[in-house]
Protein backbone atom coordinates (compact mmCIF):
# COMPACT_ATOMS: atom_id res chain seq x y z
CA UNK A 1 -16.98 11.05 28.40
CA UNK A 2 -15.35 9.69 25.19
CA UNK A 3 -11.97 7.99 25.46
CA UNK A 4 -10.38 8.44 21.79
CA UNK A 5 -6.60 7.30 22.12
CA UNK A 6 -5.96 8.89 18.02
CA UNK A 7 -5.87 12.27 17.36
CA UNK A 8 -4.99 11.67 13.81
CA UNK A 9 -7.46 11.86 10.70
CA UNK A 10 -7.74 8.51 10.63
CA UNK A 11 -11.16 6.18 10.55
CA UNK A 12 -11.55 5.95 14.38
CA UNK A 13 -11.27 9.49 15.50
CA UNK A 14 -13.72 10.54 12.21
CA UNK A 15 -16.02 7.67 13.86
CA UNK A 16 -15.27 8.98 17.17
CA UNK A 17 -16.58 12.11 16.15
CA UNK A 18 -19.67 11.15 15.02
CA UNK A 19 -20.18 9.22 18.01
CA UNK A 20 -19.50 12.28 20.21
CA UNK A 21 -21.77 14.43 18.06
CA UNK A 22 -24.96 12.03 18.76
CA UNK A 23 -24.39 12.39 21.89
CA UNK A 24 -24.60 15.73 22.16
CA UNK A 25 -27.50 15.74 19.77
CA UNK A 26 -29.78 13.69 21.96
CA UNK A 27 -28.85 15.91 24.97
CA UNK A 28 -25.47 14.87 26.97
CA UNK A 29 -23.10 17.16 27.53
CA UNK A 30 -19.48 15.75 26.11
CA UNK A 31 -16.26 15.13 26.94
CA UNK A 32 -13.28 13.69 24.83
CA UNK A 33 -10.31 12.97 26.04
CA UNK A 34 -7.39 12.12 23.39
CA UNK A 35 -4.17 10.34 24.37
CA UNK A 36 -1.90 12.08 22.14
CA UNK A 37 -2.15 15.91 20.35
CA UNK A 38 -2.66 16.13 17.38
CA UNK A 39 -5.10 17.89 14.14
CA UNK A 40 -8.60 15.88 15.24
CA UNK A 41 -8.60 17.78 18.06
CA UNK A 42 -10.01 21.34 16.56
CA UNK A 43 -12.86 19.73 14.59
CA UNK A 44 -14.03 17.79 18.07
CA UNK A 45 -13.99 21.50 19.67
CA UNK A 46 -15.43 23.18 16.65
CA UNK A 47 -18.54 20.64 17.11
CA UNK A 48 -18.59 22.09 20.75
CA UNK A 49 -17.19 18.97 22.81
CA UNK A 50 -14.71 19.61 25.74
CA UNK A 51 -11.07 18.26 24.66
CA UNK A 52 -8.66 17.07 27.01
CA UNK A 53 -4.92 15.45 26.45
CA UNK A 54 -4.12 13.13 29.17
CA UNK A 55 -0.93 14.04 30.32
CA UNK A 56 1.71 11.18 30.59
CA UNK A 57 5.55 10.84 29.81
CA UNK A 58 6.00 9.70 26.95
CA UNK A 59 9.46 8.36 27.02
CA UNK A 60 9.27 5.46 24.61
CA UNK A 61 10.26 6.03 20.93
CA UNK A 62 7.48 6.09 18.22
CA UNK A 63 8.67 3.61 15.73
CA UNK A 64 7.89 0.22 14.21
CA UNK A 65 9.31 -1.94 16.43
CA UNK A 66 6.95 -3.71 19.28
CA UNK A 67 4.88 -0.59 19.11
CA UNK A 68 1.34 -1.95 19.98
CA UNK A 69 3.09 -3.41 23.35
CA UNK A 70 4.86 0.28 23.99
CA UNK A 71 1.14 1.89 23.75
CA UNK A 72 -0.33 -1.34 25.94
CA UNK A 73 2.48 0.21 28.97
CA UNK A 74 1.87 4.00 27.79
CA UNK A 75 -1.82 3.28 28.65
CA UNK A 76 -0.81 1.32 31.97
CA UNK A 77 1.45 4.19 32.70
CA UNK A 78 -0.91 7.23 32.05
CA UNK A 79 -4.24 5.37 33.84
CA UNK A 80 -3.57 7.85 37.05
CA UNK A 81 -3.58 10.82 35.12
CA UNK A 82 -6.76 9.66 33.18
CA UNK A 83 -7.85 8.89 36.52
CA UNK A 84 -8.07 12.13 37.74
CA UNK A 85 -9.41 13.66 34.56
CA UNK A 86 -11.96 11.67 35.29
CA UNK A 87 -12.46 13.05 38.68
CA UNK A 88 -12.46 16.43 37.67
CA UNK A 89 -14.65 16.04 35.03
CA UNK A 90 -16.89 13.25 36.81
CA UNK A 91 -18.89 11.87 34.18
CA UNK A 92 -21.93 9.30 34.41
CA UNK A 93 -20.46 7.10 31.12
CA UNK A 94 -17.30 6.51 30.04
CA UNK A 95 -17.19 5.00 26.22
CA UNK A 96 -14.05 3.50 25.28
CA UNK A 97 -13.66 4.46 21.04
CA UNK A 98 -10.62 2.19 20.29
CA UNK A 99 -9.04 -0.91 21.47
CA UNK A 100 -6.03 0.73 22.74
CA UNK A 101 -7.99 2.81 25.60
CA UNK A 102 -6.65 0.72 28.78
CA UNK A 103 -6.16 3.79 30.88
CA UNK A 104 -9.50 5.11 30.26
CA UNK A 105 -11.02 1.19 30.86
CA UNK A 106 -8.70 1.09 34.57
CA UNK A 107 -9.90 4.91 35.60
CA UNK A 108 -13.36 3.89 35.19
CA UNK A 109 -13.04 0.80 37.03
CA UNK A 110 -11.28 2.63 39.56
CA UNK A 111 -14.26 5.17 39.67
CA UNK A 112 -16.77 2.51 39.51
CA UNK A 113 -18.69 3.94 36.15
CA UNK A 114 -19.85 2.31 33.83
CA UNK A 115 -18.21 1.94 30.64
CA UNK A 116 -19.09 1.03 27.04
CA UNK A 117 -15.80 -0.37 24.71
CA UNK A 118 -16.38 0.09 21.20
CA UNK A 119 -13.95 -2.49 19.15
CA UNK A 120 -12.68 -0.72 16.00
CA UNK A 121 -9.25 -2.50 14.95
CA UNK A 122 -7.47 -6.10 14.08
CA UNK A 123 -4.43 -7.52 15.49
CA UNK A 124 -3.25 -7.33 12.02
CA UNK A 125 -4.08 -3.48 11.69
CA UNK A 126 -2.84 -2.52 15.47
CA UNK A 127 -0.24 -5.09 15.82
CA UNK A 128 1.03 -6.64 12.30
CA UNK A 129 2.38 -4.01 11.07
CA UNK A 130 3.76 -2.88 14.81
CA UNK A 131 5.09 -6.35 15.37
CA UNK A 132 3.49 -6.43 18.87
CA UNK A 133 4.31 -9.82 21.08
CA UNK A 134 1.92 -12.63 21.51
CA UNK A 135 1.55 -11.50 25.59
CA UNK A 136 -0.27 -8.41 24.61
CA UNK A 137 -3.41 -9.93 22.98
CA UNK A 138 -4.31 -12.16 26.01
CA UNK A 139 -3.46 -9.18 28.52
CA UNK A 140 -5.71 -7.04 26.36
CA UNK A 141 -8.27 -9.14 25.29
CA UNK A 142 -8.48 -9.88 29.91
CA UNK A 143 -8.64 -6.66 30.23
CA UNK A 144 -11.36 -6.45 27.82
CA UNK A 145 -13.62 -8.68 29.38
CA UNK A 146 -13.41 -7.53 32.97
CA UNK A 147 -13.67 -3.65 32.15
CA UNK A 148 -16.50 -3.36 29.79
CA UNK A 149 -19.97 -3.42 31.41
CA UNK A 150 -21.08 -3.44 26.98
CA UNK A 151 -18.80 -4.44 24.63
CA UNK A 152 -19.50 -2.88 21.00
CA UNK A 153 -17.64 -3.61 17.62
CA UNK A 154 -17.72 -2.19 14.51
CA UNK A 155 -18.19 -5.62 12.32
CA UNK A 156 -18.17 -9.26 13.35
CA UNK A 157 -14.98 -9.98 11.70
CA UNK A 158 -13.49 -7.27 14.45
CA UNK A 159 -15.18 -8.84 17.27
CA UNK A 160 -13.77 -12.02 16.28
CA UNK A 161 -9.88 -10.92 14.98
CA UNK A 162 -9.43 -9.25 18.75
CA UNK A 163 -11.76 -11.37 20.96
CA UNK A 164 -11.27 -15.24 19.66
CA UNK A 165 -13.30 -16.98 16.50
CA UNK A 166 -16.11 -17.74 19.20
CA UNK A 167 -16.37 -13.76 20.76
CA UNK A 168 -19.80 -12.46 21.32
CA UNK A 169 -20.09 -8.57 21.71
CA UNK A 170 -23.28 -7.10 23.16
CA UNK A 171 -23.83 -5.25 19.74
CA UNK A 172 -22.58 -5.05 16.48
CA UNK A 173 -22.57 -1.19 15.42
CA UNK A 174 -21.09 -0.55 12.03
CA UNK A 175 -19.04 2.91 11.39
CA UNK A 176 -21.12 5.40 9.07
CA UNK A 177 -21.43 7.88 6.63
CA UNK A 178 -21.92 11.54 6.84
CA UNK A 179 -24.85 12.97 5.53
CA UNK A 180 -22.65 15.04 3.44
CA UNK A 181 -22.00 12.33 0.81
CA UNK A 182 -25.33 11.17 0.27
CA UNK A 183 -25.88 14.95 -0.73
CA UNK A 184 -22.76 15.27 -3.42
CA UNK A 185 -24.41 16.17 -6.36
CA UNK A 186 -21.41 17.43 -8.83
CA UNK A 187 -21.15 15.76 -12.11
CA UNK A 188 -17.73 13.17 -12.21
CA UNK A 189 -16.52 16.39 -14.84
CA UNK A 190 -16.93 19.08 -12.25
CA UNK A 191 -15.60 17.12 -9.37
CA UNK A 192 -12.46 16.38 -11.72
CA UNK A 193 -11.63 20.00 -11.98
CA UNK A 194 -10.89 20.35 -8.51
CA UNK A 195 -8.30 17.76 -8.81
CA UNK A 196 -6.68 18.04 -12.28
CA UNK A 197 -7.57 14.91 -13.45
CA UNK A 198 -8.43 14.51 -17.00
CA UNK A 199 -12.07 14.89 -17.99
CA UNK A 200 -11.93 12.22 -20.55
CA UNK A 201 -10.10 9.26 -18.81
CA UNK A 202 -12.19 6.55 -16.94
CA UNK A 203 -10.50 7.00 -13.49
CA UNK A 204 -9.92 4.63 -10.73
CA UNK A 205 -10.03 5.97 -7.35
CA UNK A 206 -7.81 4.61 -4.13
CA UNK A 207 -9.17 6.23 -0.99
CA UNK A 208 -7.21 5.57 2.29
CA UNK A 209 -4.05 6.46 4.33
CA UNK A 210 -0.60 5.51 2.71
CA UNK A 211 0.46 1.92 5.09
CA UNK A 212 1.19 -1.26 4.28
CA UNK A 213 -2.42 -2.70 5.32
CA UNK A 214 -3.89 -0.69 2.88
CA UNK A 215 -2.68 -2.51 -0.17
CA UNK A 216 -1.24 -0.09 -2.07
CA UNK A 217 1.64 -2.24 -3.58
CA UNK A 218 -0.48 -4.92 -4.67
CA UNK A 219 -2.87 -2.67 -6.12
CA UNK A 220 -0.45 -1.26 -8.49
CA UNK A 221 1.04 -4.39 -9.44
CA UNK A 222 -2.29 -5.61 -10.40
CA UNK A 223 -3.40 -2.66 -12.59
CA UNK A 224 0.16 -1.94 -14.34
CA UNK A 225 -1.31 -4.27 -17.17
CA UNK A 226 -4.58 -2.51 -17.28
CA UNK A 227 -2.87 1.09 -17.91
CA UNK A 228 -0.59 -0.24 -20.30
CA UNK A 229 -3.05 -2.10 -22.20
CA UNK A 230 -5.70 1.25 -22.17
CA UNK A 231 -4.46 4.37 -22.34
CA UNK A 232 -7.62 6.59 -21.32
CA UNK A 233 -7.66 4.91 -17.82
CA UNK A 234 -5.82 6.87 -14.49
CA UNK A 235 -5.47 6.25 -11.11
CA UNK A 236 -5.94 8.56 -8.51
CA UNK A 237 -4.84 7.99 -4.98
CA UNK A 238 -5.50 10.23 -2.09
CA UNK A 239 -4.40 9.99 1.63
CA UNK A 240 -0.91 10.82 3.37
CA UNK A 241 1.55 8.34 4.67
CA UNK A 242 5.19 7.45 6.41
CA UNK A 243 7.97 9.29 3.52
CA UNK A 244 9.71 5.85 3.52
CA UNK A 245 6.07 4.17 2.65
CA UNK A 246 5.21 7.09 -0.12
CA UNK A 247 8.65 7.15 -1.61
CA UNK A 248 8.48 3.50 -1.67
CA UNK A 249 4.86 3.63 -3.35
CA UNK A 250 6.39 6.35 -6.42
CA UNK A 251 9.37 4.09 -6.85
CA UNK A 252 6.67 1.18 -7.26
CA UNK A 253 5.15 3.04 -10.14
CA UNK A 254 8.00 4.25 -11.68
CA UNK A 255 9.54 0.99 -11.92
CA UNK A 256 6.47 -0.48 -12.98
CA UNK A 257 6.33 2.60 -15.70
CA UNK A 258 2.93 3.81 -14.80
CA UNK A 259 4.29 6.98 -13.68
CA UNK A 260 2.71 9.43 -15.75
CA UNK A 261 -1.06 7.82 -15.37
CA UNK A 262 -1.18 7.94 -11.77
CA UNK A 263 -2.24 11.01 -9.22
CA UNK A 264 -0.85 11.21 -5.70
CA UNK A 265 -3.22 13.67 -4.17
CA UNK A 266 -2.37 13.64 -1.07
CA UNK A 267 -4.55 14.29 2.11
CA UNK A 268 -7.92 15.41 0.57
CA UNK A 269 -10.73 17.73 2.46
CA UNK A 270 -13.40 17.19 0.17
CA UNK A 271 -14.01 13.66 -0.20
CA UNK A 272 -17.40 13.46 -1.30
CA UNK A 273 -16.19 15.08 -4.51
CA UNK A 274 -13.57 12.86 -4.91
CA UNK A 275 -15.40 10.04 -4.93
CA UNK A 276 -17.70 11.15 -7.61
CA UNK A 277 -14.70 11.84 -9.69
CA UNK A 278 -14.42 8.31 -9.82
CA UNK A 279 -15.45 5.71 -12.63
CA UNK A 280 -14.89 3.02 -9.85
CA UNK A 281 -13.08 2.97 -6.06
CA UNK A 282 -10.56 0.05 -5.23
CA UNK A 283 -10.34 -1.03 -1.84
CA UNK A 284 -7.41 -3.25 -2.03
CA UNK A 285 -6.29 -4.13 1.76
CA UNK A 286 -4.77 -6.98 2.75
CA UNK A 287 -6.63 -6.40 6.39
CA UNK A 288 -9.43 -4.36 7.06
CA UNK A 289 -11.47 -4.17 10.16
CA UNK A 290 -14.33 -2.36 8.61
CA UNK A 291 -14.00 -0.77 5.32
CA UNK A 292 -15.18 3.07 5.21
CA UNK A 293 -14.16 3.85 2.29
CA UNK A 294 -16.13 1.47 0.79
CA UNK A 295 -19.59 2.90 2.29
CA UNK A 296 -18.48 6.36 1.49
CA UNK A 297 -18.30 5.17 -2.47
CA UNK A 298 -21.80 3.61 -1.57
CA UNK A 299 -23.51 6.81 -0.40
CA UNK A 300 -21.42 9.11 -3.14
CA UNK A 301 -23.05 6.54 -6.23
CA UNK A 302 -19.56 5.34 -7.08
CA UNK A 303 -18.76 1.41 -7.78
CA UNK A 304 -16.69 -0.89 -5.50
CA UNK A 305 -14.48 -3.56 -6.12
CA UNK A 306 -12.88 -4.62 -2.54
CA UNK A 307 -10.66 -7.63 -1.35
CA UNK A 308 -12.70 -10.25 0.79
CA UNK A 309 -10.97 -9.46 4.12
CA UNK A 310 -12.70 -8.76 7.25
CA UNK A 311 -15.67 -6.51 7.28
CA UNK A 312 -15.13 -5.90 3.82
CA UNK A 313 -17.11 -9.10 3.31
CA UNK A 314 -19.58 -7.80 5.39
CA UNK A 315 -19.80 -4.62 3.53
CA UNK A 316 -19.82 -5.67 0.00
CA UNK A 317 -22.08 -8.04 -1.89
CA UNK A 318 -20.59 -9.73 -4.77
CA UNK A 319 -22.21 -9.33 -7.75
CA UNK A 320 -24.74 -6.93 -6.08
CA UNK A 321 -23.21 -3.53 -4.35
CA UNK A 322 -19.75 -4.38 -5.81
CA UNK A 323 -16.87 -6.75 -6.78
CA UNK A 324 -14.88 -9.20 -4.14
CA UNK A 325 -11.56 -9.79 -4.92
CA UNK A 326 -9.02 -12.38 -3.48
CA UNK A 327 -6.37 -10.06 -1.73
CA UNK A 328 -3.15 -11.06 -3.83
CA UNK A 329 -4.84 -12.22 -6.88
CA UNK A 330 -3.68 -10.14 -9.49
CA UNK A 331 -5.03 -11.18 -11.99
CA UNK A 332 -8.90 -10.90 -10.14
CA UNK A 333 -8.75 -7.31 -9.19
CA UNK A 334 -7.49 -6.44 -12.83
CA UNK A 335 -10.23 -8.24 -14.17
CA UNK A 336 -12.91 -6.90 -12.12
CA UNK A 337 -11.54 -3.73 -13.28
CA UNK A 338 -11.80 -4.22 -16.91
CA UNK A 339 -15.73 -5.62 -16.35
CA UNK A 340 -16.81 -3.17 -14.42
CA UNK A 341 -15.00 -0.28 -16.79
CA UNK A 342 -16.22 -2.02 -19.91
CA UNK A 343 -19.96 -2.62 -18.44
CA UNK A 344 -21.62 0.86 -17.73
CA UNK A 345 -25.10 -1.10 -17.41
CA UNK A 346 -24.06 -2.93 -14.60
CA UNK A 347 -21.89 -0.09 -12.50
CA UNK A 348 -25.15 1.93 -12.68
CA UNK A 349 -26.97 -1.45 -11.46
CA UNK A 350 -24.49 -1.99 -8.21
CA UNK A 351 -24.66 1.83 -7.97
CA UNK A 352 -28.34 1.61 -7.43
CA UNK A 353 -28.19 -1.26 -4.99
CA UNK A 354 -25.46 0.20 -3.35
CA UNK A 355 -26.74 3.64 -2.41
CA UNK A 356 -29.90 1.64 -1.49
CA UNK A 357 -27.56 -0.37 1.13
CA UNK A 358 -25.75 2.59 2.67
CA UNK A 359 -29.03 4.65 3.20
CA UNK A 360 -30.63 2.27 5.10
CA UNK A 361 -27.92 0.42 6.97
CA UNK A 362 -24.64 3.22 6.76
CA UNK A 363 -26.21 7.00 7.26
CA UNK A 364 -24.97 8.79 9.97
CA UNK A 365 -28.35 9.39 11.32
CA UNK A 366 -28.64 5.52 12.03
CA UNK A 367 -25.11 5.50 13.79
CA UNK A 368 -26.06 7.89 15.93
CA UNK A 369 -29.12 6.84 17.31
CA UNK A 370 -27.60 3.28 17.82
CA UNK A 371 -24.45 4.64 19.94
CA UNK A 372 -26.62 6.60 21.57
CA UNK A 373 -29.01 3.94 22.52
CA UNK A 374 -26.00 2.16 23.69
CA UNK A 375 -25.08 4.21 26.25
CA UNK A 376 -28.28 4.42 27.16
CA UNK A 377 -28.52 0.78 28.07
CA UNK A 378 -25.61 1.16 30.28
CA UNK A 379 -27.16 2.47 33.93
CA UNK A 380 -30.14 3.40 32.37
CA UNK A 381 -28.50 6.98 32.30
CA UNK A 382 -31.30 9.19 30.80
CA UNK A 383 -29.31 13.09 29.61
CA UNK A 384 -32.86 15.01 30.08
CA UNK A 385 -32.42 14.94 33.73
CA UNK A 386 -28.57 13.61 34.32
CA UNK A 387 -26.17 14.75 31.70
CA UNK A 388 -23.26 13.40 31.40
């Protein structure tokens, strides 16, 4: 059984997903139990996984403030109910996709299973922009360590943000890419079409949801001078947000007077094509536990140029799959900007590389077989002659 607290289309429940369709693929029967409706949901049943929404009262308001410690006590709150949804259900696993899975970590403990936690987030994703108090991370990071029988993360700056500078996790298992993107074969001019964006402009692409982490604001600030200074170069951002967050992203621009040369797309279905719509892909965040996007531009043949922040750095190469940036420099990301636009040699050169990279280390394919071997590992659970 997969616990997947987000039934949003964010990172983790597209990882999650994934995740729950190896399983299935090498033979265990699947259950995935979300702590919260919401659209992620149909695509996990569409693959043919049993959904469930753990019941709990949700009496707490949903806003900014102390927000990580209000899920800590939902979790605390709901662990009965996910405590007899694991009775019912009465799986051999249960694997733990997101930090913020206490009840399913306490049911299984209470159960006596065996259960795999795979780390996907940073304080300063889950908690700096929720304000959460300094009790939670020791409560967490306790519960942590006496609940997982294999502890997983998705990059070694992850394991380290949540667990302490000197954390060891059993395994390091990065998120992947679908198959899908390695296959996008549109030219950048076709791929435009389906987003209106000018066929003749050298466009830079911002993949991601609309929050503060992301970067957004310091992104634009940096390439104002760049669109003033060359007028055949766009932006094109995709990805939803909070209204306050999105109105205050258009006021950014508008202020800034870049109005008319960037795109808000909004939430985007095909991806693959957007990406190769691109001339480049910034990945500007000022925190970043993994970095997605970035191995989605990989596998698509599109150039990176990414702030060195968490597994960013473990992602890109300088000089070799893409371009580091200082988050907050300015100046740096609008320079590697203007060399990478100006040098088509060398895109095509990191292009190469890159594709290279994410084949071998990023494919979906490889993800799966990895989780799978995982849970595996964990009671020696074999799905030929015990699903789960």
């Amino acid at each position: 059984m997969v616990a997947q607290h987000s039934a949003a289309l964010d990172g983790s429940a597209h990882s999650g997903l994934l995740l729950a369709n190896g399983l299935r693929e090498a033979g265990w029967d699947t259950h995935v139990a979300f702590g919260f409706e919401g659209p992620i949901i149909e695509p996990y049943a569409a693959a043919g996984h049993e959904t469930h929404v753990v019941p709990h009262d949700n009496w707490l308001r949903r806003d900014r403030t102390h927000q990580f410690a209000k899920d800590v006590w939902l979790e605390w709150r709901k662990a009965s109910a996910f405590e007899a949804l694991v009775g019912e259900i009465q799986p051999d696993i249960v694997y733990l996709n997101t930090v913020v899975s206490l009840a399913g970590a306490l049911a299984a403990r209470r159960k006596r299973l065996p259960c795999v936690w795979h780390l996907r987030e940073m304080w300063a994703d889950v908690g700096g922009e929720m304000h959460a108090p300094s009790w939670t991370v020791p409560v967490v990071q306790r519960v942590i360590r006496g609940h997982a029988d294999r502890l997983v993360a998705n990059s070694t700056a992850t394991a380290r943000n949540l667990m302490g500078s000197e954390a060891v996790v059993d395994e390091v298992v990065p998120n992947a890419v679908r198959a899908a993107f390695f296959e996008e074969a549109r030219t950048p001019a076709a791929a435009r079409v389906a987003f209106d964006l000018p066929a003749d402009a050298s466009v830079v692409g911002v993949p991601g949801t609309l929050r503060p982490m992301k970067g957004h604001p310091f992104f634009f600030d940096a390439l104002a001078p760049v669109l003033r200074e060359r007028d055949e170069v766009c932006v094109a951002v995709t990805g939803e947000g909070t209204e306050s967050f999105t109105a205050r992203l258009r006021e950014q621009v508008r202020t800034l007077g870049i109005e008319s040369r960037v795109h808000f797309l909004g939430w985007v279905d095909d991806m693959p094509a957007f990406y190769r719509a691109c001339d480049l892909v910034c990945v500007p965040s000022r925190a970043e536990p993994f970095g997605r996007t970035a191995i989605e531009a990989f596998a698509t043949g599109t150039p990176v140029i990414a702030t060195a922040v968490g597994g960013l750095q473990e992602i890109v190469t300088d000089g070799e799959t893409g371009r580091l940036v200082p988050y907050g420099n300015e100046e740096a990301l609008a320079a590697a900007v203007r060399q990478l636009l100006g040098r088509p040699a060398l895109r095509q050169k990191m292009v190469n590389h890159a594709r290279q990279v994410a084949g071998e280390q990023y494919h979906e394919r490889i993800y799966k077989s990895r989780t799978a071997d995982v849970v595996r590992s964990v009671g020696g659970c074999d799905p030929t002659s015990n699903p789960a």
